[in-house]
C-alpha atoms as a PDB file:
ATOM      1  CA  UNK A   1     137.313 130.048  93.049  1.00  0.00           C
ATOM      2  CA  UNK A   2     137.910 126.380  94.072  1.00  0.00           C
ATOM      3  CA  UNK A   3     137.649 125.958  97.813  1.00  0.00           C
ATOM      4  CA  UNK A   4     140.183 123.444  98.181  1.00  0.00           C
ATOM      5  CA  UNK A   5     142.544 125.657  95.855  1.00  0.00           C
ATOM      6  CA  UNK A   6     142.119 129.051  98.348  1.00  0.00           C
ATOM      7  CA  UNK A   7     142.728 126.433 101.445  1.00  0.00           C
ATOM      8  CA  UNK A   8     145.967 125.547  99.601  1.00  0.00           C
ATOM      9  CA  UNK A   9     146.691 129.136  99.150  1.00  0.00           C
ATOM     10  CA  UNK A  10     145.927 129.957 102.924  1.00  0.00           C
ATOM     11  CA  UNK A  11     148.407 127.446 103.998  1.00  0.00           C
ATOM     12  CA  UNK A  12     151.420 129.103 101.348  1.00  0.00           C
ATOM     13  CA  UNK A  13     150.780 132.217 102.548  1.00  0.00           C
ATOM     14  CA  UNK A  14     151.200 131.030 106.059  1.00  0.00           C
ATOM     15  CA  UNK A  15     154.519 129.356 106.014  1.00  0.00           C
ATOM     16  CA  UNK A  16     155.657 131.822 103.869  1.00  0.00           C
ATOM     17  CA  UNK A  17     154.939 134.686 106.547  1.00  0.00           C
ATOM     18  CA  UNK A  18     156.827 132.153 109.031  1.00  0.00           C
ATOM     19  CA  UNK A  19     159.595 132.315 107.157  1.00  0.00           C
ATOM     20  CA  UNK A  20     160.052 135.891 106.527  1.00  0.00           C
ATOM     21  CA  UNK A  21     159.346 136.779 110.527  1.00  0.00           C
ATOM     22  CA  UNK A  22     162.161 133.893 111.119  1.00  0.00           C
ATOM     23  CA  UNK A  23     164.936 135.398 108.808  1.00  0.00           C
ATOM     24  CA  UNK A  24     163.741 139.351 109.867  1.00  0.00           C
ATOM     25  CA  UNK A  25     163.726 138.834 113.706  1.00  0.00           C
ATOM     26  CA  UNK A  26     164.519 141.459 115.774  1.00  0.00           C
ATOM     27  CA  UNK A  27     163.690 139.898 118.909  1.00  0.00           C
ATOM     28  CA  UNK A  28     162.332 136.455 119.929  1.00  0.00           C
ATOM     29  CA  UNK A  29     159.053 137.582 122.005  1.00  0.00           C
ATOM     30  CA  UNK A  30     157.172 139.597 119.448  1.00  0.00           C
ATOM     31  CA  UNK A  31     158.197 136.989 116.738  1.00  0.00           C
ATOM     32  CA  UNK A  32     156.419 134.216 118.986  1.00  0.00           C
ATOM     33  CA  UNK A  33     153.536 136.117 119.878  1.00  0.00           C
ATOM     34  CA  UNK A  34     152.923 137.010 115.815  1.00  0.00           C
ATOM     35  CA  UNK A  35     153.972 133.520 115.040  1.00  0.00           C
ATOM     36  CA  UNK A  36     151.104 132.143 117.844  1.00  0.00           C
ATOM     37  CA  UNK A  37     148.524 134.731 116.036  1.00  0.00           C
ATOM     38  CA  UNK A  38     149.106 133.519 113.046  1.00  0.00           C
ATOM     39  CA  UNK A  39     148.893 129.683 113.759  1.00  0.00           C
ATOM     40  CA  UNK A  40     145.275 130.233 115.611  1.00  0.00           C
ATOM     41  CA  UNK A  41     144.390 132.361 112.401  1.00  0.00           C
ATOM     42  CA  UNK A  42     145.639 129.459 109.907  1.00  0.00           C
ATOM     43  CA  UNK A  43     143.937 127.082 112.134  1.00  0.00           C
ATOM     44  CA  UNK A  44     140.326 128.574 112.313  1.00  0.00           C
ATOM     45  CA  UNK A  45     140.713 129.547 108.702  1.00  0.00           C
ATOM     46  CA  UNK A  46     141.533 126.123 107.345  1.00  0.00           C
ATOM     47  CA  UNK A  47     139.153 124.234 109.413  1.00  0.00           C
ATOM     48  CA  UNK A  48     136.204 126.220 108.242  1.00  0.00           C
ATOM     49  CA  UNK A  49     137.367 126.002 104.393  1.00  0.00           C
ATOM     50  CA  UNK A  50     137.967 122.174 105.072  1.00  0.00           C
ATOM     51  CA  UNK A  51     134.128 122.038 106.852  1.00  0.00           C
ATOM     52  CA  UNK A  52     132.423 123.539 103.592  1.00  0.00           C
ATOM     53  CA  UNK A  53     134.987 122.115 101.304  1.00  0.00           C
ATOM     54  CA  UNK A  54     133.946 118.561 102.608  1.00  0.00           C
ATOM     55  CA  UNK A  55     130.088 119.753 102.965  1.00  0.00           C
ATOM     56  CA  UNK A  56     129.962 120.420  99.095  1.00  0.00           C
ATOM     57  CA  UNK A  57     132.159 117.205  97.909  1.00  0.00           C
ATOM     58  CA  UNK A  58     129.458 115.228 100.017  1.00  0.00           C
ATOM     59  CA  UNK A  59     126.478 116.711  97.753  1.00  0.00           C
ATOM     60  CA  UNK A  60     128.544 116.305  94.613  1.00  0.00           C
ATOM     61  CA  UNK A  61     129.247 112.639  95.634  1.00  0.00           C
ATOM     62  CA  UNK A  62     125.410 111.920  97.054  1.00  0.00           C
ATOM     63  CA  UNK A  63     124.225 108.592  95.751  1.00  0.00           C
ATOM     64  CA  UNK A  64     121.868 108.301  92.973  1.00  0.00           C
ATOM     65  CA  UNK A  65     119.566 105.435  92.075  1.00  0.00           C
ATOM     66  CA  UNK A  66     121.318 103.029  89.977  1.00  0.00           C
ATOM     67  CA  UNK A  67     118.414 101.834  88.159  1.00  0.00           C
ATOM     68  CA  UNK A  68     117.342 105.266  86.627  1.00  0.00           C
ATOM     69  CA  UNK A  69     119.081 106.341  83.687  1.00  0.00           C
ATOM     70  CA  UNK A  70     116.822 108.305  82.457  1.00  0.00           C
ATOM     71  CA  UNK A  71     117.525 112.051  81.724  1.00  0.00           C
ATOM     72  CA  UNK A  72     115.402 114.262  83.910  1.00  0.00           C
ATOM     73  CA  UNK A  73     113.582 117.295  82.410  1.00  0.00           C
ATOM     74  CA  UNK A  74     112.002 120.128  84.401  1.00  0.00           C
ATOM     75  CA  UNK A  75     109.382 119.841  81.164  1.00  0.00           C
ATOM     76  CA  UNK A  76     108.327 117.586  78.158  1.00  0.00           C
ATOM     77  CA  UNK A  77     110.913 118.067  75.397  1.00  0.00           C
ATOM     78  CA  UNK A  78     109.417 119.559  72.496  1.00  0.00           C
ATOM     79  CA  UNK A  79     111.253 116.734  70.083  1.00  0.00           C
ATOM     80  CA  UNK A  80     108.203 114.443  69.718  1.00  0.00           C
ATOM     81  CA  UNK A  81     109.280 111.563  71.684  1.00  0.00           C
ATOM     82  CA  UNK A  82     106.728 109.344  73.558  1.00  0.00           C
ATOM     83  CA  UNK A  83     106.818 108.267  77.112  1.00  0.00           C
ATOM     84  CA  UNK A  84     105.360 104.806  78.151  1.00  0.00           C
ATOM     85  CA  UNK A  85     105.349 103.748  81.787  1.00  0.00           C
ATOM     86  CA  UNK A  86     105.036 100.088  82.292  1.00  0.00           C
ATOM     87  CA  UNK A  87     104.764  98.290  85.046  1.00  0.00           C
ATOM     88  CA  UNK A  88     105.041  94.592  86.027  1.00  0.00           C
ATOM     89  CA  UNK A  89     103.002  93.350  89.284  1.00  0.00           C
ATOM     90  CA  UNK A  90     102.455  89.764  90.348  1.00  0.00           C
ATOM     91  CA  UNK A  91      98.718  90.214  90.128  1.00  0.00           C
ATOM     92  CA  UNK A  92      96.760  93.185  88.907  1.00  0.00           C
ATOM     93  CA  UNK A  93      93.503  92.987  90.750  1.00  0.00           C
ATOM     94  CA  UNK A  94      95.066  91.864  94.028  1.00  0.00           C
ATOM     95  CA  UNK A  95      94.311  94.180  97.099  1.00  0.00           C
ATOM     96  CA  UNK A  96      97.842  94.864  97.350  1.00  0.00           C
ATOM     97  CA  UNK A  97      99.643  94.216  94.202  1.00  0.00           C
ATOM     98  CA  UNK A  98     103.269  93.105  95.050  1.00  0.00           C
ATOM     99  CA  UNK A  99     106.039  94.879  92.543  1.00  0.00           C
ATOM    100  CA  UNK A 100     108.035  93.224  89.691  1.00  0.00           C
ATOM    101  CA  UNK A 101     109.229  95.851  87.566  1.00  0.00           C
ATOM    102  CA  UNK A 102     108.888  99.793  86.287  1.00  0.00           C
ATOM    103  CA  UNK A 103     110.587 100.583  83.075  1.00  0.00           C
ATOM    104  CA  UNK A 104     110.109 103.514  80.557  1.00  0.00           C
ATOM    105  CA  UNK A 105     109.272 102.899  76.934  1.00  0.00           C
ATOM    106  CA  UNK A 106     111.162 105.286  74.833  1.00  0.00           C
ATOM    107  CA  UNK A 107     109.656 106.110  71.237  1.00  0.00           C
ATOM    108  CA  UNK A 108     111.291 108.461  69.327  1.00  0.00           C
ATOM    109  CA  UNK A 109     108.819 109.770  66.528  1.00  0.00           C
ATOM    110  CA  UNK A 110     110.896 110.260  64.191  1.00  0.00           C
ATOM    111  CA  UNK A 111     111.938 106.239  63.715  1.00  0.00           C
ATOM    112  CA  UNK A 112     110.707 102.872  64.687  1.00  0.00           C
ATOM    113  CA  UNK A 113     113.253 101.932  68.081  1.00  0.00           C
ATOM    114  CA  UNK A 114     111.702 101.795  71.555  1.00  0.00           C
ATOM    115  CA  UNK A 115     114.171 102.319  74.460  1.00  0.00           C
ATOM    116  CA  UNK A 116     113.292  99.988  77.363  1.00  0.00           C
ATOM    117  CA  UNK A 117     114.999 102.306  80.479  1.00  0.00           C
ATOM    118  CA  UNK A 118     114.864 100.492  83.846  1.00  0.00           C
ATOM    119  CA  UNK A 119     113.287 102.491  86.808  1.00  0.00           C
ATOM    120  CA  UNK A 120     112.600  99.790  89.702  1.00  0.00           C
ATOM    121  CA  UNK A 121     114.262  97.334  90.945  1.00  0.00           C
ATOM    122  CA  UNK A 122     116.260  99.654  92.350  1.00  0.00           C
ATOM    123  CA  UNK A 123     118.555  98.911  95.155  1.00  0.00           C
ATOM    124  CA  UNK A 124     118.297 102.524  96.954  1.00  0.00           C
ATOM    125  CA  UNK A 125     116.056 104.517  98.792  1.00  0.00           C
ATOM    126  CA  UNK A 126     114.144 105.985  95.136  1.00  0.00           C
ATOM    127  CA  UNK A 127     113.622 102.027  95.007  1.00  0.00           C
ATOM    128  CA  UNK A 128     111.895 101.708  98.606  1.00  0.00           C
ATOM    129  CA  UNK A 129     109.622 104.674  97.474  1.00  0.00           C
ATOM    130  CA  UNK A 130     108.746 102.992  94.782  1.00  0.00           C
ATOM    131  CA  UNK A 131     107.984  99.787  96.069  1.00  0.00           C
ATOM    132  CA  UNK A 132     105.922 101.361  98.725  1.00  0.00           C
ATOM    133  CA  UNK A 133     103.866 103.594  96.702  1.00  0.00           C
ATOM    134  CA  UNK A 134     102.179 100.592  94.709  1.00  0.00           C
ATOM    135  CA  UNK A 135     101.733  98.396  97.675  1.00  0.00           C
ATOM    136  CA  UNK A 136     100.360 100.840 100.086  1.00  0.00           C
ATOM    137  CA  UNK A 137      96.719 100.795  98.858  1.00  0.00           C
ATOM    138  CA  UNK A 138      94.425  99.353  95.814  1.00  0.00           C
ATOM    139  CA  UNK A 139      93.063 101.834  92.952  1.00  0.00           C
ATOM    140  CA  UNK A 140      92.159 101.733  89.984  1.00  0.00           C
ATOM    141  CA  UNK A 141      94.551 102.926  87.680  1.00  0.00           C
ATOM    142  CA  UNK A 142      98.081 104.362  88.355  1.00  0.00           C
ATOM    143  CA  UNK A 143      98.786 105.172  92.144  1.00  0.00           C
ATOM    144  CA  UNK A 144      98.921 108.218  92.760  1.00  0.00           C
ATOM    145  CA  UNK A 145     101.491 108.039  95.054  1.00  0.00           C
ATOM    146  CA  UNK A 146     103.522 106.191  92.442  1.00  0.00           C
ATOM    147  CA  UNK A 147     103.061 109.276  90.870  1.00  0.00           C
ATOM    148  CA  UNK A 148     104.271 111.744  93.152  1.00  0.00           C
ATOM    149  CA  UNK A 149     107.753 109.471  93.918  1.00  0.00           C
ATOM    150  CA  UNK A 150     108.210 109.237  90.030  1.00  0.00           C
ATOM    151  CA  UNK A 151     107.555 112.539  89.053  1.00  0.00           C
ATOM    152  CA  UNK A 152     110.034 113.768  92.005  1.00  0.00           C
ATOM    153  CA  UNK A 153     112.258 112.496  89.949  1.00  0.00           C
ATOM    154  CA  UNK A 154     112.196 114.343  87.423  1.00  0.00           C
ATOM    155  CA  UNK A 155     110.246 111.557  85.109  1.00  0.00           C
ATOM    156  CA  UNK A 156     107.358 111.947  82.882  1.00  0.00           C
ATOM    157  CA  UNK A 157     105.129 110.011  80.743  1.00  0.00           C
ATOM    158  CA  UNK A 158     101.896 110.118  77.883  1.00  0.00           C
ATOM    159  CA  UNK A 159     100.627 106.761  78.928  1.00  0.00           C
ATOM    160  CA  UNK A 160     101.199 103.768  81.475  1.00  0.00           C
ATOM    161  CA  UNK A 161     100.481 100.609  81.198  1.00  0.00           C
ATOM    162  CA  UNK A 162     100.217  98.016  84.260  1.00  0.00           C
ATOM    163  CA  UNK A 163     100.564  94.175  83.328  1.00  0.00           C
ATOM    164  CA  UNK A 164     101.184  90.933  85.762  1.00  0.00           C
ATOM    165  CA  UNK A 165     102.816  87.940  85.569  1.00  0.00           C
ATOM    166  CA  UNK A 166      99.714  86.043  83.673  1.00  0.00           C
ATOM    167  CA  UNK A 167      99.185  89.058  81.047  1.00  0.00           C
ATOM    168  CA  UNK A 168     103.414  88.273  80.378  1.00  0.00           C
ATOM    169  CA  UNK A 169     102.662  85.017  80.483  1.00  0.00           C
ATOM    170  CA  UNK A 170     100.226  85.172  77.353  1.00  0.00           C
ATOM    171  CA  UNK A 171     102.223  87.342  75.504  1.00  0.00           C
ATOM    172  CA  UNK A 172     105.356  85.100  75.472  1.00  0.00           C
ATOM    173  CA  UNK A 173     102.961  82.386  74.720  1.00  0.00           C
ATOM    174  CA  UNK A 174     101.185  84.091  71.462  1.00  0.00           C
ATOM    175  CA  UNK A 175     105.184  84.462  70.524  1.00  0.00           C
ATOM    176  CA  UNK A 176     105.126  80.796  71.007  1.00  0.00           C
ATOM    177  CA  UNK A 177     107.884  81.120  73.501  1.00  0.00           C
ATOM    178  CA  UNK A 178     110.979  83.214  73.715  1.00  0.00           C
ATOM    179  CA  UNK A 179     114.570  82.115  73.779  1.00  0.00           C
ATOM    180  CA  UNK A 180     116.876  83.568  76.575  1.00  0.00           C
ATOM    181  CA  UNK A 181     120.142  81.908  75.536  1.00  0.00           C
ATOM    182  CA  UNK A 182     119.348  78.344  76.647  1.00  0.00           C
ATOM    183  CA  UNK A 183     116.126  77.299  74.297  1.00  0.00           C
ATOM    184  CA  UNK A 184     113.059  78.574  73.742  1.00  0.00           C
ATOM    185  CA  UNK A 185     110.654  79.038  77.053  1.00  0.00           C
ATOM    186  CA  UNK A 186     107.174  78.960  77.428  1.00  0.00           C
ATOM    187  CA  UNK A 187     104.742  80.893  79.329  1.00  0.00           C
ATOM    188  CA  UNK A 188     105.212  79.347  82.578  1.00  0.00           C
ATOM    189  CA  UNK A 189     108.542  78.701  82.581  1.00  0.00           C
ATOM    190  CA  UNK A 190     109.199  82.251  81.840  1.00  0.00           C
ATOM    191  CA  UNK A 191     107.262  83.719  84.918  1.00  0.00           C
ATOM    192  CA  UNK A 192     108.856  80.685  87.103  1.00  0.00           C
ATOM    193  CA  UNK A 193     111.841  82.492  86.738  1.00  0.00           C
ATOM    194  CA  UNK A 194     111.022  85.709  88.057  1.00  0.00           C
ATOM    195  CA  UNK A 195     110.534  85.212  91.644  1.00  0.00           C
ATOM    196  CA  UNK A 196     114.351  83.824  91.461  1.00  0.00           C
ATOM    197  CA  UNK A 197     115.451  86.766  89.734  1.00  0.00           C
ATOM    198  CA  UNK A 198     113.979  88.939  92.307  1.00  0.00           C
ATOM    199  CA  UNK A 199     116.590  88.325  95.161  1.00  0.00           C
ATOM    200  CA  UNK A 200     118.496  90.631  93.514  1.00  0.00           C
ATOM    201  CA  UNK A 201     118.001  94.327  92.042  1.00  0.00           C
ATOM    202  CA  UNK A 202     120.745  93.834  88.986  1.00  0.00           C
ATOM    203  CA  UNK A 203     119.607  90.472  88.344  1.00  0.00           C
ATOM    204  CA  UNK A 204     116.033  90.887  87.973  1.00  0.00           C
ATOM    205  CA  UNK A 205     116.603  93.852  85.842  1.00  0.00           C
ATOM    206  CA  UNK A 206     118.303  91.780  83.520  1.00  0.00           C
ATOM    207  CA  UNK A 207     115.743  89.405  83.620  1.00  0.00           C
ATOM    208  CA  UNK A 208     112.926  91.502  82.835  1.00  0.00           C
ATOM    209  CA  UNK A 209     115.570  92.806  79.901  1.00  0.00           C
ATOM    210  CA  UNK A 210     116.451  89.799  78.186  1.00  0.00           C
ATOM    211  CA  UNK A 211     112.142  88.677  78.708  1.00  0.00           C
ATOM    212  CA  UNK A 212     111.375  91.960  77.125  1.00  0.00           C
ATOM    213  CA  UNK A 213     113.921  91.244  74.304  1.00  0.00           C
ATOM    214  CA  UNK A 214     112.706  88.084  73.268  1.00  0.00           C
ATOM    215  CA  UNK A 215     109.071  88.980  73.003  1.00  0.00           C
ATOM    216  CA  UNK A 216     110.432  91.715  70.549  1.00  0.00           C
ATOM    217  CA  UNK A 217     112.163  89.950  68.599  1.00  0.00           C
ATOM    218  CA  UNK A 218     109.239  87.941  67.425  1.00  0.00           C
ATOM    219  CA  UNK A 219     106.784  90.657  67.631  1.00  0.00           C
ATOM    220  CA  UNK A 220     106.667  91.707  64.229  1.00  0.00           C
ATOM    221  CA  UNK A 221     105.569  88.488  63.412  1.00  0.00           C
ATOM    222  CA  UNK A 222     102.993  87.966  65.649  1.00  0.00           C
ATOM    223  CA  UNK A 223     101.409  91.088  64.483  1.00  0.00           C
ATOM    224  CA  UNK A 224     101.981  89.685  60.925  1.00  0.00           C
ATOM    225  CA  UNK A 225     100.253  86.628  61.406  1.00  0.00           C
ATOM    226  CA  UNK A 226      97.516  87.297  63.739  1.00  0.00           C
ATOM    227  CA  UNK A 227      97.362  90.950  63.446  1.00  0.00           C
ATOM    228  CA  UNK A 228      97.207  93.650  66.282  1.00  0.00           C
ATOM    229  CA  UNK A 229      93.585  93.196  67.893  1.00  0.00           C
ATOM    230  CA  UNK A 230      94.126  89.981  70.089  1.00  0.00           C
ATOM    231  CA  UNK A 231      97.701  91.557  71.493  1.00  0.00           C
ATOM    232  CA  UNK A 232      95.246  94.711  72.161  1.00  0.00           C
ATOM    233  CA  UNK A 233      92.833  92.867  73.899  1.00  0.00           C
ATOM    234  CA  UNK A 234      95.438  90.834  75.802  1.00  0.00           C
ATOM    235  CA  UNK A 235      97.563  93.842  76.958  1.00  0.00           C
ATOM    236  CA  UNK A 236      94.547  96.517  78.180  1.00  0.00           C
ATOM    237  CA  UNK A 237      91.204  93.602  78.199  1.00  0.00           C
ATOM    238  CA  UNK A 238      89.234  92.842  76.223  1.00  0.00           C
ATOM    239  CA  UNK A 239      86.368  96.078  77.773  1.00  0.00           C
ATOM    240  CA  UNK A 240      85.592  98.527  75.226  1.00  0.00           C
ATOM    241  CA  UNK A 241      85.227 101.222  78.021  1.00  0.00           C
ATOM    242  CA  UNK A 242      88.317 102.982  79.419  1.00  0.00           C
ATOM    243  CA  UNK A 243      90.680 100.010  80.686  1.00  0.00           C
ATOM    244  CA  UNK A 244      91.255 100.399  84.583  1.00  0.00           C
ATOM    245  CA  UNK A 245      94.910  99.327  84.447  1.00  0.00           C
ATOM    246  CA  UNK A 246      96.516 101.415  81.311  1.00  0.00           C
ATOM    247  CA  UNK A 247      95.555 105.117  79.967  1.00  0.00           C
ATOM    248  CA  UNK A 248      95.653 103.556  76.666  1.00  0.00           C
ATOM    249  CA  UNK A 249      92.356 103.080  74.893  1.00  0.00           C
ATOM    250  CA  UNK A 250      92.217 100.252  72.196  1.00  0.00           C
ATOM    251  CA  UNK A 251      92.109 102.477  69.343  1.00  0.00           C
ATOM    252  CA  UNK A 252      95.688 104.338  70.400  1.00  0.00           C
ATOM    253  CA  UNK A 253      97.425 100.936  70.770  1.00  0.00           C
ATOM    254  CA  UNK A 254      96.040  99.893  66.847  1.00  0.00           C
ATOM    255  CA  UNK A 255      97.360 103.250  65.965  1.00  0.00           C
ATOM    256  CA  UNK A 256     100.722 102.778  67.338  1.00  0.00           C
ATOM    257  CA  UNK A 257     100.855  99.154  66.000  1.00  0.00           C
ATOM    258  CA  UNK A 258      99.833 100.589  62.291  1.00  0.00           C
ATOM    259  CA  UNK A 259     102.587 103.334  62.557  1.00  0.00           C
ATOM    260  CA  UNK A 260     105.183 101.060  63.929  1.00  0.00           C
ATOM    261  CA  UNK A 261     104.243  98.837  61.193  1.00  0.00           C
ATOM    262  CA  UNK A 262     104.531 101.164  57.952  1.00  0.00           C
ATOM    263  CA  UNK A 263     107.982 102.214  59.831  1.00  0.00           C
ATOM    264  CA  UNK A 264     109.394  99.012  59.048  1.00  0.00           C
ATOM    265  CA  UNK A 265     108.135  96.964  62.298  1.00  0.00           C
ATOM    266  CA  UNK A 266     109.235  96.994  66.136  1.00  0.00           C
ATOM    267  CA  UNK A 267     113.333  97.357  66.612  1.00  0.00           C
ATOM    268  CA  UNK A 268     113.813  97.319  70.436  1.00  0.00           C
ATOM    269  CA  UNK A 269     116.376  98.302  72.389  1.00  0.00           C
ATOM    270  CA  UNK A 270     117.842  97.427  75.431  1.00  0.00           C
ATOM    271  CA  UNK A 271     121.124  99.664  77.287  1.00  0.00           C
ATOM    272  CA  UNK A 272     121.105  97.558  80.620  1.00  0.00           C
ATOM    273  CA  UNK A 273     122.136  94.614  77.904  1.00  0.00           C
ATOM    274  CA  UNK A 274     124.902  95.858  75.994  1.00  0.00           C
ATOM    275  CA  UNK A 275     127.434  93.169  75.769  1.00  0.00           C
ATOM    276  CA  UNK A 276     125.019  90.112  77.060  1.00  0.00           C
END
């Protein structure tokens, strides 16, 4: 039963036993003294539904991090969709890398669309964790306290990928520059706008978005004309050996460019830009 519903009953059953002692009285002093029984009784009754009714709306109501829309699973859905963490840093072989951007690549097996799902910036305390956990210490590889904060979560992942601001830079320029509604950007001009964007959680996220967009929207062409090795070698380096800043290997990103090209090419897409 609805808590606030049996407090409402609580206080009808009250005034209704009011009423009937005041229209059945028989004498004034035992009517009081049930009337100031019942009153304490409502009282204690009431404030102790109220107390738990307020103590469960305030979990129900409990802020969530805005930036995380993803759906959290206890395990891996058995539907063959792949999980891609990415993340954006200013520098990737800095001591302490300073944070840009964690998003989730969505690939659905069954078709050729990637959903880019924002994790961080995030303007909450999920979004402090986050920053903290990749700034607190160099390794090689993912963090593993990035780990732990994502995966409390509920979030999961095949692969991650860790890129800066140069490795973005590059990219935008082998799409020889990206549009993001006032003319086509280079490189430098792209990145340049990032450390504006970062003042605020919402507007850095759409940023990163519209960046992410316009690289995809001339992907399939890049990959056309120049073919998947050099975007490879740009995204993990150009090491044969196990790259220190994605689990990806060389050979599973030419795999995923071959299937994503027999599928018709890259379709991206973007929820955090619906209507922009």
């Amino acid at each position: 039963m609805n808590i606030s519903n049996l407090s409402n009953q609580i206080e009808i059953a009250f005034w209704t036993g009011v009423v009937s002692l005041l229209r059945h009285r028989r004498n004034t002093r035992p009517v009081s003294l049930a009337l100031l029984i019942l009153l304490v009784l409502f009282t204690l009754l009431l404030t102790a539904f109220t107390f738990v009714s307020s103590g469960r709306t305030t979990r129900l109501h409990e802020p969530k991090s805005a930036a995380v829309h993803l759906a959290h699973y206890s395990a891996r859905p058995d539907n063959g969709q792949n999980n891609l963490l990415l993340i954006l840093v200013d520098q990737v072989d800095a001591t302490e890398p300073g944070l840009q951007g964690v998003w989730m690549l969505i690939h659905d097996s069954s078709g050729r669309k990637i959903t880019f799902m924002p994790i961080y910036p995030a303007e909450s305390k999920f979004g402090q964790d986050v920053r903290q956990a990749v700034g607190m210490e160099k390794v090689s590889g993912l963090s593993p306290k990035l780990e732990q904060v994502l995966q409390k979560q509920g979030l999961w992942w095949d692969n991650y990928l860790v890129i800066d601001k140069e490795i973005l830079s590059r990219l935008v320029q082998q799409a020889d520059g990206i549009d993001l509604g006032n003319g086509r950007l280079d490189g430098q001009q792209v990145i340049g706008l990032l450390p504006i964007a970062g003042q605020d959680a919402q507007t850095a996220i759409g940023l990163q978005a519209r960046i992410a967009r316009g690289i995809c929207q001339r992907f399939d062409s890049v990959l056309k004309d120049e073919g998947p090795q050099p975007v490879s070698e740009l995204l993990i380096g150009e090491a044969m050996n196990q790259p220190v800043n994605s689990s990806l290997s060389h050979a599973d990103l030419l795999a995923s460019w071959n299937r994503l090209m027999r599928t018709g090419g890259l379709a991206c897409e973007f929820p955090t830009l619906i209507g922009r």
